[in-house]
C-alpha atoms as a PDB file:
ATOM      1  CA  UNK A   1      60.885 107.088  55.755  1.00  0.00           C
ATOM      2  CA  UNK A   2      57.265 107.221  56.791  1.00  0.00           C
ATOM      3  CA  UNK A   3      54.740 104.712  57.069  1.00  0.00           C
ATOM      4  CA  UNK A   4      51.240 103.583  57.031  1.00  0.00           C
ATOM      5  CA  UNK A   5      49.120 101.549  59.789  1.00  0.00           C
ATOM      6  CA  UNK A   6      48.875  98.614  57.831  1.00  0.00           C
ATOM      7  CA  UNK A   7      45.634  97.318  59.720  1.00  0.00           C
ATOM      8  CA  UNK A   8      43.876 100.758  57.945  1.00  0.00           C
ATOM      9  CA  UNK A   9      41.382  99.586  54.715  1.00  0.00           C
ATOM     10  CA  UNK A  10      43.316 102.037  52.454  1.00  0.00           C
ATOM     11  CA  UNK A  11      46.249  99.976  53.660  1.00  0.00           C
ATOM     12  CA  UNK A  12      44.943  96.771  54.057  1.00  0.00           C
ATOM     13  CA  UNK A  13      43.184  96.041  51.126  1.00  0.00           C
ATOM     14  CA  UNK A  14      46.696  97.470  48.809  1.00  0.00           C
ATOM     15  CA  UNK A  15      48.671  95.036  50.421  1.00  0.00           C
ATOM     16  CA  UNK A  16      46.671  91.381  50.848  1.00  0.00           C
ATOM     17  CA  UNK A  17      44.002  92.630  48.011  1.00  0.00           C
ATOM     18  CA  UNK A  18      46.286  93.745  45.254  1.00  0.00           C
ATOM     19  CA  UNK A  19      49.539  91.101  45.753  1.00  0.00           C
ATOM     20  CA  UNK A  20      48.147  87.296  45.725  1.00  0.00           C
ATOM     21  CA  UNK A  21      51.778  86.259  46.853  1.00  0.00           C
ATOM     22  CA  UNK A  22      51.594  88.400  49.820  1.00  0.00           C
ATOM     23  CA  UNK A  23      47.846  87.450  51.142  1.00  0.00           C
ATOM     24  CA  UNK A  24      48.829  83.482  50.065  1.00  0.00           C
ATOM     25  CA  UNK A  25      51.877  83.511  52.519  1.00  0.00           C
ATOM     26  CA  UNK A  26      49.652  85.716  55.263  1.00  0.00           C
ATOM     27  CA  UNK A  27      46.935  82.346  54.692  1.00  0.00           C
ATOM     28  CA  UNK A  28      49.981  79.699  55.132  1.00  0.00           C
ATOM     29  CA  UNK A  29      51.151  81.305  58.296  1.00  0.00           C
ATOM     30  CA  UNK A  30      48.116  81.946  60.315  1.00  0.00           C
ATOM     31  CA  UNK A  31      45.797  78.617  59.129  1.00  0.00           C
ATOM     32  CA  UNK A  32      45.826  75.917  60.447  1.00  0.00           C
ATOM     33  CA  UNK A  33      46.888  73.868  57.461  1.00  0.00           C
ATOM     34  CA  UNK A  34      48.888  70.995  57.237  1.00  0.00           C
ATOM     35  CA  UNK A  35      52.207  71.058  55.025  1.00  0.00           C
ATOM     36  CA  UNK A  36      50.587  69.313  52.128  1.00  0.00           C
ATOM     37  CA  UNK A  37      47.635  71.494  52.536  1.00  0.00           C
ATOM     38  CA  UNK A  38      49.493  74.747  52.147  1.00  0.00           C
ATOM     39  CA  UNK A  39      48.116  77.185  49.423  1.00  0.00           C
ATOM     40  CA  UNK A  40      49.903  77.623  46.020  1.00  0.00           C
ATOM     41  CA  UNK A  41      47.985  79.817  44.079  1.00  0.00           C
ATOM     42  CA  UNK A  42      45.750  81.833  44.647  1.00  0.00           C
ATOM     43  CA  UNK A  43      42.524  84.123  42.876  1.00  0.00           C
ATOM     44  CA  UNK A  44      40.521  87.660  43.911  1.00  0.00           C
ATOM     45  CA  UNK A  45      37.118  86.616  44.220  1.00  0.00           C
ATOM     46  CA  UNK A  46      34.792  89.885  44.645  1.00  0.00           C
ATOM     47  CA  UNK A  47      34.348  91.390  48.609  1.00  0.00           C
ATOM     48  CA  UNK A  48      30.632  91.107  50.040  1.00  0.00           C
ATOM     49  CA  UNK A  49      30.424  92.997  52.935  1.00  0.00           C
ATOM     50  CA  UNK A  50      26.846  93.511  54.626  1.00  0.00           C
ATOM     51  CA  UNK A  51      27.531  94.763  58.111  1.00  0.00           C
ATOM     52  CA  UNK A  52      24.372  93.694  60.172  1.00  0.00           C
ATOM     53  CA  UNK A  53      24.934  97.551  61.931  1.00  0.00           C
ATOM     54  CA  UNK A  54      25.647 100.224  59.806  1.00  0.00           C
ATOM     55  CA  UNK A  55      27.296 102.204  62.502  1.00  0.00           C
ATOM     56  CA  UNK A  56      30.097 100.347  62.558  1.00  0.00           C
ATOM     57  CA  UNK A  57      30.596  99.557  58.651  1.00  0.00           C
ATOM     58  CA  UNK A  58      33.806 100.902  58.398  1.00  0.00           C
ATOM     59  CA  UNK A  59      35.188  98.767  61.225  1.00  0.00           C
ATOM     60  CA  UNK A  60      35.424  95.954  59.052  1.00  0.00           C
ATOM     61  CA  UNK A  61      38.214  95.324  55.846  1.00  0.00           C
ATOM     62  CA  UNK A  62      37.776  92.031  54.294  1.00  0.00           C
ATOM     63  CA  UNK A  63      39.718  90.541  51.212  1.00  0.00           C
ATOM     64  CA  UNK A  64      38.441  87.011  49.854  1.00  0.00           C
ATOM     65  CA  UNK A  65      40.032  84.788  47.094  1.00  0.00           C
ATOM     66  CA  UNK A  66      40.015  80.965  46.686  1.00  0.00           C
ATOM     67  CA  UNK A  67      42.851  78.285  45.257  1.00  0.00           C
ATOM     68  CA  UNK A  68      42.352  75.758  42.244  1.00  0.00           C
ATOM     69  CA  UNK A  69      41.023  73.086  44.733  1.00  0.00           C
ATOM     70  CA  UNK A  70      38.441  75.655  44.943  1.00  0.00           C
ATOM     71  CA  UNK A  71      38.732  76.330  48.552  1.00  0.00           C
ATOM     72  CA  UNK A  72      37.515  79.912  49.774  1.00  0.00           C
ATOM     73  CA  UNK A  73      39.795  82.036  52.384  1.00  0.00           C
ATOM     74  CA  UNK A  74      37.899  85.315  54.109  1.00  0.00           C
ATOM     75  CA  UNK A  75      40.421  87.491  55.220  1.00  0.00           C
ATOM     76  CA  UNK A  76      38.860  90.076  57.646  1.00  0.00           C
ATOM     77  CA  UNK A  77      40.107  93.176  59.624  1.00  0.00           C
ATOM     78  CA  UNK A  78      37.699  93.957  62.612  1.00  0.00           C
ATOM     79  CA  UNK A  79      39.139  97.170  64.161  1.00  0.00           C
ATOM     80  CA  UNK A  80      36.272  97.108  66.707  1.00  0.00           C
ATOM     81  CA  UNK A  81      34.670  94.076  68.447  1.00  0.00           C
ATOM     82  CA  UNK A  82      30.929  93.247  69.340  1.00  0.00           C
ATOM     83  CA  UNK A  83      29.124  90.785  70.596  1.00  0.00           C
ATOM     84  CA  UNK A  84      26.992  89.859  67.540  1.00  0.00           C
ATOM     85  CA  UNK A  85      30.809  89.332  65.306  1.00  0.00           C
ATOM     86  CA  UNK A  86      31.174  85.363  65.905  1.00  0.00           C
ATOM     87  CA  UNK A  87      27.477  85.279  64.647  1.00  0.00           C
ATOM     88  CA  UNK A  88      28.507  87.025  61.837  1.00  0.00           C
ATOM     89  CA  UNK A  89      31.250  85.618  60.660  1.00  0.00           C
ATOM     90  CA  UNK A  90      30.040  82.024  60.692  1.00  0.00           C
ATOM     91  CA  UNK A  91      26.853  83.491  58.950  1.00  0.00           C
ATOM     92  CA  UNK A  92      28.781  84.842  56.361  1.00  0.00           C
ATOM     93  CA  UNK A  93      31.517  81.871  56.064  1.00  0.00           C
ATOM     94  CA  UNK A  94      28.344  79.789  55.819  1.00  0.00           C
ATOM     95  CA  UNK A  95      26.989  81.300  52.849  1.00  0.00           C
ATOM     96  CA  UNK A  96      30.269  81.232  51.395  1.00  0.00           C
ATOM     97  CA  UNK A  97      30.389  77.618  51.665  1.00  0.00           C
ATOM     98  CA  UNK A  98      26.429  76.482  50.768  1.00  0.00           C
ATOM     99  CA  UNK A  99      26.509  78.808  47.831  1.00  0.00           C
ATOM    100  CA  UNK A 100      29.470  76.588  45.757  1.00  0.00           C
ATOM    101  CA  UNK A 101      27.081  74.411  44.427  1.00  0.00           C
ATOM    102  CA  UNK A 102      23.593  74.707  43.146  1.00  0.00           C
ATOM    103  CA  UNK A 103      20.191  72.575  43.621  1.00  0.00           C
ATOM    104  CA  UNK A 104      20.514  68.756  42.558  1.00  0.00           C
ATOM    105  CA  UNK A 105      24.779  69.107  42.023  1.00  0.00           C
ATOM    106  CA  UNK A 106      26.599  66.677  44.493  1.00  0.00           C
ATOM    107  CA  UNK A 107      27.756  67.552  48.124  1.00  0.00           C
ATOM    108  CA  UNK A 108      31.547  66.231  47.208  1.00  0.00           C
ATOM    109  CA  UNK A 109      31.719  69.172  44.703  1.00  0.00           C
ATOM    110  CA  UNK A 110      31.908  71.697  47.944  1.00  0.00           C
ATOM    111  CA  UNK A 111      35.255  72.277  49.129  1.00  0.00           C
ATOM    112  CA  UNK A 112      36.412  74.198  52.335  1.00  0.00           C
ATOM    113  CA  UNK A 113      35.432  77.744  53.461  1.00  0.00           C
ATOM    114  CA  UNK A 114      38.627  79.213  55.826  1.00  0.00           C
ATOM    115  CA  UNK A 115      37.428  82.218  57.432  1.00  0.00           C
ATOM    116  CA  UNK A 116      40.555  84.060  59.004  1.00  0.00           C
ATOM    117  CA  UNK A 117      39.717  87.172  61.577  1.00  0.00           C
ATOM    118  CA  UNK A 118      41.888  89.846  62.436  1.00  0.00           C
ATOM    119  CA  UNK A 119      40.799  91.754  65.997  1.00  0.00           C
ATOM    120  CA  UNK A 120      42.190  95.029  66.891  1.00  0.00           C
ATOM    121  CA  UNK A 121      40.672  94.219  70.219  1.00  0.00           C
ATOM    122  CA  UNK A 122      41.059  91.508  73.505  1.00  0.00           C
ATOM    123  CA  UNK A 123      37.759  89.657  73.267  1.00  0.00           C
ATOM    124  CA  UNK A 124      38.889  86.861  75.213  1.00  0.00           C
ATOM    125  CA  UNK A 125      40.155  88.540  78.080  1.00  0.00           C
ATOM    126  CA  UNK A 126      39.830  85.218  80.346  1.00  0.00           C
ATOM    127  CA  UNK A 127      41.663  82.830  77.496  1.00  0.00           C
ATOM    128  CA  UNK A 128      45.712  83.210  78.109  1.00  0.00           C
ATOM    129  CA  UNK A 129      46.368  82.537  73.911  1.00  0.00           C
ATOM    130  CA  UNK A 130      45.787  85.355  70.957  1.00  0.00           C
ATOM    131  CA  UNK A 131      44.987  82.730  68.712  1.00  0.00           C
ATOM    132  CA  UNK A 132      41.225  81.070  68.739  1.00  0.00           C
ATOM    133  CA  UNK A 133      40.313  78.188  66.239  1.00  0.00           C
ATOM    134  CA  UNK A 134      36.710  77.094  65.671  1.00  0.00           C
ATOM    135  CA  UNK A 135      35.483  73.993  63.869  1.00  0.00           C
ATOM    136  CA  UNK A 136      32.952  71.188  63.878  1.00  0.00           C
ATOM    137  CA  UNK A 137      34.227  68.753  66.077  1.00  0.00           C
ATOM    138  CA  UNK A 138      32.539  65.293  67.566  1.00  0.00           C
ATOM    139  CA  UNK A 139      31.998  66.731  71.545  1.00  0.00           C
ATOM    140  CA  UNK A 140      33.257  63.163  73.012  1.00  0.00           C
ATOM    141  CA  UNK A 141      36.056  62.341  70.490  1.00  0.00           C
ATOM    142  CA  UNK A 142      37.148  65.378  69.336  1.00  0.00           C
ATOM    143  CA  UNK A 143      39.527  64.048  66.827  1.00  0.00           C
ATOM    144  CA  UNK A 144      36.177  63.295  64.764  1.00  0.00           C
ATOM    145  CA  UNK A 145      35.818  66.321  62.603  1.00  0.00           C
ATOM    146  CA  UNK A 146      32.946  67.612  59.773  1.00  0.00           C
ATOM    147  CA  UNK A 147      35.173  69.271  57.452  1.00  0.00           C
ATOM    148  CA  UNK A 148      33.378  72.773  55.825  1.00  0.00           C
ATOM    149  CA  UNK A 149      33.895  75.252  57.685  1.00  0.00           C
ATOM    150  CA  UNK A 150      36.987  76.567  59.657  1.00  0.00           C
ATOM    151  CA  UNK A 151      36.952  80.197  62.020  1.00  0.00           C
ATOM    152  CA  UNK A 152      39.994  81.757  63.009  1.00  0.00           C
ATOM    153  CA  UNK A 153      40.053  84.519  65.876  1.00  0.00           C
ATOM    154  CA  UNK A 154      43.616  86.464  66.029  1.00  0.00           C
ATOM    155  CA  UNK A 155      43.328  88.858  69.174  1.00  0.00           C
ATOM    156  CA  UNK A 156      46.237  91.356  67.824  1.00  0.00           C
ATOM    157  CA  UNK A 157      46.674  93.037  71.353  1.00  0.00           C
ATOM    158  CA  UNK A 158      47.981  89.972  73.033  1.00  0.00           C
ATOM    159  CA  UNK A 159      50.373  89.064  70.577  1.00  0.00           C
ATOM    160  CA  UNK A 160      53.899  89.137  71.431  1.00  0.00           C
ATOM    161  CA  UNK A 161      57.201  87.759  69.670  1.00  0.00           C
ATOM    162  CA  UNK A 162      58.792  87.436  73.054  1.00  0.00           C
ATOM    163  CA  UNK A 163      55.999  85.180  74.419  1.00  0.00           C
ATOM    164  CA  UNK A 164      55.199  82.659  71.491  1.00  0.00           C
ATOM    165  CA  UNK A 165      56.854  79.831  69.856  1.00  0.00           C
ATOM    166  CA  UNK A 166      54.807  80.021  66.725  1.00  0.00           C
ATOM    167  CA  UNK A 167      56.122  79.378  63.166  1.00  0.00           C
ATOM    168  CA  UNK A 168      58.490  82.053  62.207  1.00  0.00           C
ATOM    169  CA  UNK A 169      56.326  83.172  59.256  1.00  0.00           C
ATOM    170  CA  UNK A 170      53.020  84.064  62.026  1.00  0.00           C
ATOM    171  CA  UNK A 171      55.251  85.698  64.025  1.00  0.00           C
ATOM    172  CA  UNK A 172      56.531  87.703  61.299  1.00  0.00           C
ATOM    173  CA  UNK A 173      53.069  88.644  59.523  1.00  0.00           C
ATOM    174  CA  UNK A 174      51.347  89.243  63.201  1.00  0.00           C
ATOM    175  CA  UNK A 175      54.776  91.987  64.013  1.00  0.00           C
ATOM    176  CA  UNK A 176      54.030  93.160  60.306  1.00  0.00           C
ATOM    177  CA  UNK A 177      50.591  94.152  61.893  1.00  0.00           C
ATOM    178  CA  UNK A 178      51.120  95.580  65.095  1.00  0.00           C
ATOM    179  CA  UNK A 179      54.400  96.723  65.244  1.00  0.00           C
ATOM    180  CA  UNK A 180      54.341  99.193  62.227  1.00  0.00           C
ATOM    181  CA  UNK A 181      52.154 102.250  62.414  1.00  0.00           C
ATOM    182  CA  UNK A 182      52.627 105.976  61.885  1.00  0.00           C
ATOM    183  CA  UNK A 183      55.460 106.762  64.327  1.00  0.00           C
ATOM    184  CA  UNK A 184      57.660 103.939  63.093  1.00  0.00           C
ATOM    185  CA  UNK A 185      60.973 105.289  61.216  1.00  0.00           C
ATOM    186  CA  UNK A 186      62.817 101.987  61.264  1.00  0.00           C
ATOM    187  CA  UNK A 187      61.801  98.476  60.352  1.00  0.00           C
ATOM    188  CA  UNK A 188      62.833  96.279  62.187  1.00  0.00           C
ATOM    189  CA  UNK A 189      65.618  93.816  60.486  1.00  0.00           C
ATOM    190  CA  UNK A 190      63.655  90.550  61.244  1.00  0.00           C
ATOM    191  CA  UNK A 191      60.981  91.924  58.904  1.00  0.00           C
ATOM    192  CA  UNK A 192      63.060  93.093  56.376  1.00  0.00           C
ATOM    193  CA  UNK A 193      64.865  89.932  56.053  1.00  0.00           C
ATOM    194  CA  UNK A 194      62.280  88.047  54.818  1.00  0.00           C
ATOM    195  CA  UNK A 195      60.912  88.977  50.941  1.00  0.00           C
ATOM    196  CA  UNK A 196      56.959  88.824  51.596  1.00  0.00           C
ATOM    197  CA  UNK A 197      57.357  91.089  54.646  1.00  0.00           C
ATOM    198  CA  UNK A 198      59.875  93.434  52.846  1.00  0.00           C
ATOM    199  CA  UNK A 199      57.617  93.748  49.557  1.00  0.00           C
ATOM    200  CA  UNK A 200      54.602  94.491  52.429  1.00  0.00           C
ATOM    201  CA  UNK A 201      56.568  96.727  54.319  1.00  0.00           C
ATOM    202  CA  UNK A 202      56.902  98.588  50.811  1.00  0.00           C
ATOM    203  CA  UNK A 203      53.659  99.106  50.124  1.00  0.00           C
ATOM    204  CA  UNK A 204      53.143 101.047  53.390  1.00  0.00           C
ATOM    205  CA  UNK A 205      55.571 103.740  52.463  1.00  0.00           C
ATOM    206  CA  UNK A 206      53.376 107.333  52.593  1.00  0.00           C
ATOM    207  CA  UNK A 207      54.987 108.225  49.326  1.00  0.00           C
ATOM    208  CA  UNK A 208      53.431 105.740  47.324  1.00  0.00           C
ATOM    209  CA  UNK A 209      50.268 107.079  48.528  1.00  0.00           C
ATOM    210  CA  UNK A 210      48.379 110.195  46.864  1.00  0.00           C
ATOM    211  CA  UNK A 211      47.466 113.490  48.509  1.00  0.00           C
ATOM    212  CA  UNK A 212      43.448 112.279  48.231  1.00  0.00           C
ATOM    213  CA  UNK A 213      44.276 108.671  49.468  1.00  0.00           C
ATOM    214  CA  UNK A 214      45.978 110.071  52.273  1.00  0.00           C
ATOM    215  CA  UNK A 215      43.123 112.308  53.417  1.00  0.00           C
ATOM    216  CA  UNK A 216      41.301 108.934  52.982  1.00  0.00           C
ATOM    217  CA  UNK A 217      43.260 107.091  55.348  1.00  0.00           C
ATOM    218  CA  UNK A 218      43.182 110.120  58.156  1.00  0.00           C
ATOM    219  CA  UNK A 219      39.237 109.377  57.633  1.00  0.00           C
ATOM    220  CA  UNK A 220      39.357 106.033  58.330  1.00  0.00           C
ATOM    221  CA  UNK A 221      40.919 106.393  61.830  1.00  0.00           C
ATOM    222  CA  UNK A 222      38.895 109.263  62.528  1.00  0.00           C
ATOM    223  CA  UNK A 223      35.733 107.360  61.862  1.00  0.00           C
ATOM    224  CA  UNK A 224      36.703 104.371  63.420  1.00  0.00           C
ATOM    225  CA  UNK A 225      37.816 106.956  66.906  1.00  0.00           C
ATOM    226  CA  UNK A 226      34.127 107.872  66.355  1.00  0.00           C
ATOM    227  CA  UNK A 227      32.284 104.344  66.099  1.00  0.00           C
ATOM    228  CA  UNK A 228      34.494 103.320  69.221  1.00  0.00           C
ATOM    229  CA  UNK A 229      32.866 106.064  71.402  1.00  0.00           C
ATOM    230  CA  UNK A 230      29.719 105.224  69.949  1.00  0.00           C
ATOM    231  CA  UNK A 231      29.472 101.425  70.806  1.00  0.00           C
ATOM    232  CA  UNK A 232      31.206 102.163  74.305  1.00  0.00           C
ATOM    233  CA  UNK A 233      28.575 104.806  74.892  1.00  0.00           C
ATOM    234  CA  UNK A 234      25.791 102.985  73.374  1.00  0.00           C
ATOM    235  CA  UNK A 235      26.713  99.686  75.949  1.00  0.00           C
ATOM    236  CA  UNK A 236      26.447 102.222  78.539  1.00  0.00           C
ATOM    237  CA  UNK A 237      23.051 103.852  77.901  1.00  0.00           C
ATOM    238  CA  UNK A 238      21.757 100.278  76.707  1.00  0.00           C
ATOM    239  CA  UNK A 239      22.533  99.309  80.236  1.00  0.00           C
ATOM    240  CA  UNK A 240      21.398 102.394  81.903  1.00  0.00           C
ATOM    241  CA  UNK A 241      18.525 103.485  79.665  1.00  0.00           C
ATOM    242  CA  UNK A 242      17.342 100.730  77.684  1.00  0.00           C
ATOM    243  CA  UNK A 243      18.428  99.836  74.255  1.00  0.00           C
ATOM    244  CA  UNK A 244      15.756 101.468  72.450  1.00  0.00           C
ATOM    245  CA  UNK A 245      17.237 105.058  74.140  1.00  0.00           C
ATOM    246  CA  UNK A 246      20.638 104.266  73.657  1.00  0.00           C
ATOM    247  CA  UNK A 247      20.471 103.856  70.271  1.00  0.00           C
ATOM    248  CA  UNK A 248      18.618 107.210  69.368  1.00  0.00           C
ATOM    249  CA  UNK A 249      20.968 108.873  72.042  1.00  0.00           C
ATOM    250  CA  UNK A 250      23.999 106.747  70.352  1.00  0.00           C
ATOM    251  CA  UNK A 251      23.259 107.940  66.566  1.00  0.00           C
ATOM    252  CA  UNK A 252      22.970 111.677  67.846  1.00  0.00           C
ATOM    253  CA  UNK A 253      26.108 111.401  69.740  1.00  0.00           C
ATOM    254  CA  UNK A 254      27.929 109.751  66.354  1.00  0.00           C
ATOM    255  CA  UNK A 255      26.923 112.538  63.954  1.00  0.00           C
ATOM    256  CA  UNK A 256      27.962 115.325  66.345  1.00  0.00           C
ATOM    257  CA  UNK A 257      31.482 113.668  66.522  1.00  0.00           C
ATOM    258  CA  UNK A 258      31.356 113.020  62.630  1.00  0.00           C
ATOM    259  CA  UNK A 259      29.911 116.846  61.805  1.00  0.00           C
ATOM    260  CA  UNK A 260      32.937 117.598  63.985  1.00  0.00           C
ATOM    261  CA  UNK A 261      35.513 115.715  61.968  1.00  0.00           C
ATOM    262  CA  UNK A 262      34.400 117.858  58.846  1.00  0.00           C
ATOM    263  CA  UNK A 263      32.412 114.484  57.331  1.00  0.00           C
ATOM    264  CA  UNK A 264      29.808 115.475  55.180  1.00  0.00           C
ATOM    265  CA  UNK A 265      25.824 115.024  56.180  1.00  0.00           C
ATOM    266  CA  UNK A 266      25.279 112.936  53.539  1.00  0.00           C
ATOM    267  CA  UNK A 267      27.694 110.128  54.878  1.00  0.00           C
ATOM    268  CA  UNK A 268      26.573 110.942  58.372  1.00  0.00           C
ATOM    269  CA  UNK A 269      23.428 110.185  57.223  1.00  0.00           C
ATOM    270  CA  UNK A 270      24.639 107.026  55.892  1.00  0.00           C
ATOM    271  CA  UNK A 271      26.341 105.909  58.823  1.00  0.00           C
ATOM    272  CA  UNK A 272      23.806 106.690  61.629  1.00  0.00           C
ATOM    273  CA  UNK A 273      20.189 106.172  59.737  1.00  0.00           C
ATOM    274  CA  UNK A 274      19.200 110.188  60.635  1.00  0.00           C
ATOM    275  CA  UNK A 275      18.020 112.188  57.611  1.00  0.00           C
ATOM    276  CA  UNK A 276      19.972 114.908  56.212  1.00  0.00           C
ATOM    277  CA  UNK A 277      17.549 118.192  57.469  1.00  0.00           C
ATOM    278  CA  UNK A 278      18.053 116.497  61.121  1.00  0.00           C
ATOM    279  CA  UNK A 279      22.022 116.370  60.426  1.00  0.00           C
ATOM    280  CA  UNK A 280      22.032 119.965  60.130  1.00  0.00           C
ATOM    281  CA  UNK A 281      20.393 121.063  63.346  1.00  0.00           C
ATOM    282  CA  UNK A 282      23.196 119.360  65.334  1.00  0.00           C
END
């Protein structure tokens, strides 16, 4: 049996965006809820992804839904990391929250935002832990907290089921997301074991996938190869050269690698800001 990279937004998205039961148990294991605020239900609410760089718009897969106590949960795959992402997030976890209730309706109507983010990167290289919780805390007595808004960092490259003591449903969901990829042939029996994982691990089988799909998926990484050596070349020439340079230098360099990959000028063109007539003289 073959499989799919479940971290991929082809894959992603068909496993925590299409099964509520599967993205509500991925939720319970990786907040930090208390037992009695574990979620029971759970509803789709519509994505709203504005990347603040275009460049890297395909580096992010998010899935959002909320529970009857009207609590939001942002769900977000960040295959590559930046600098500006915190920002982001709490920008867009922020909106989430402010926009529950309109002009003149009470503040005790707005209820929780939980924004849970999924790095394919070490961004934390001096912090020992994979797992990085943010929230609104009094500086002195830190038991004090504002409750609103709750950020969630999960560096995927340092986790390890050898290392951690977690609850056995995180360590389960985070080996569900770095363990299986396109050279796995087994699954291993701890996953298999438990129901969620098995249905997930289901979902990633390449036959339930069609032909176009899985041309779609071989995109994906092949864009996302190409943003990476973008924003690793762009921090280079930003240092060296100025940012201004870089980033002219940085676009060029992007829809070579994309013309390259067979993409089409008219996504390249998307991607990287350069018209069409330039596209073609590369």
């Amino acid at each position: 049996m073959k499989y799919l990279d479940p971290k991929a937004d082809l894959t992603f998205k068909r496993v925590f965006g299409e099964h509520p039961d599967l993205v509500m148990s991925l939720l319970n294991a990786l907040l930090p809820l208390a037992p009695e605020e574990e979620i029971t239900d759970i509803e789709y609410l519509a994505a709203e992804m504005v990347p603040e760089n275009p460049l890297r718009k395909n580096s992010i897969v998010d899935v959002r839904c909320k529970d009857k106590k009207g609590r939001q949960f942002i769900v977000e795959m960040q295959m590559i990391w930046s600098p500006e992402f915190k920002q982001r997030v709490l920008f867009n976890a922020s909106k989430a929250y402010v926009r529950q209730i309109n002009a003149g309706e009470q503040y005790e109507l707005l209820q929780p935002v939980y924004s849970l983010n999924l790095v394919n990167e070490i961004f934390e290289p001096e912090l020992e832990g994979y797992y990085h919780h943010y929230q609104m805390i009094h500086v002195e007595n830190s038991d004090k907290v504002i409750d609103g808004l709750q950020l969630i960092f999960v560096e995927l490259p340092k986790f390890s089921p050898h290392s951690y003591s977690e609850k056995k449903m995180q360590v389960l969901w985070l080996r569900y997301l770095t363990e299986i990829n396109e050279r796995t042939r087994e699954i291993p029996k701890e996953l298999l074991d438990n129901p969620e994982v098995k249905k997930a691990v289901s979902a990633l089988e390449e036959s339930a996938f069609t032909e176009a799909q899985l041309l779609g998926y071989e995109k994906f990484w092949d864009i996302i190869s190409v943003e990476k050596t973008l924003y690793n070349s762009a921090e280079r020439k930003g240092m060296e050269k100025g940012m201004e340079k870089g980033k002219a230098e940085e676009q060029l360099l992007i829809a070579s690698n994309m013309k390259k990959q067979g993409i089409s000028a008219a996504i390249i063109s998307q991607c990287t800001g350069l018209p069409i007539k330039d596209i073609d003289l590369i």
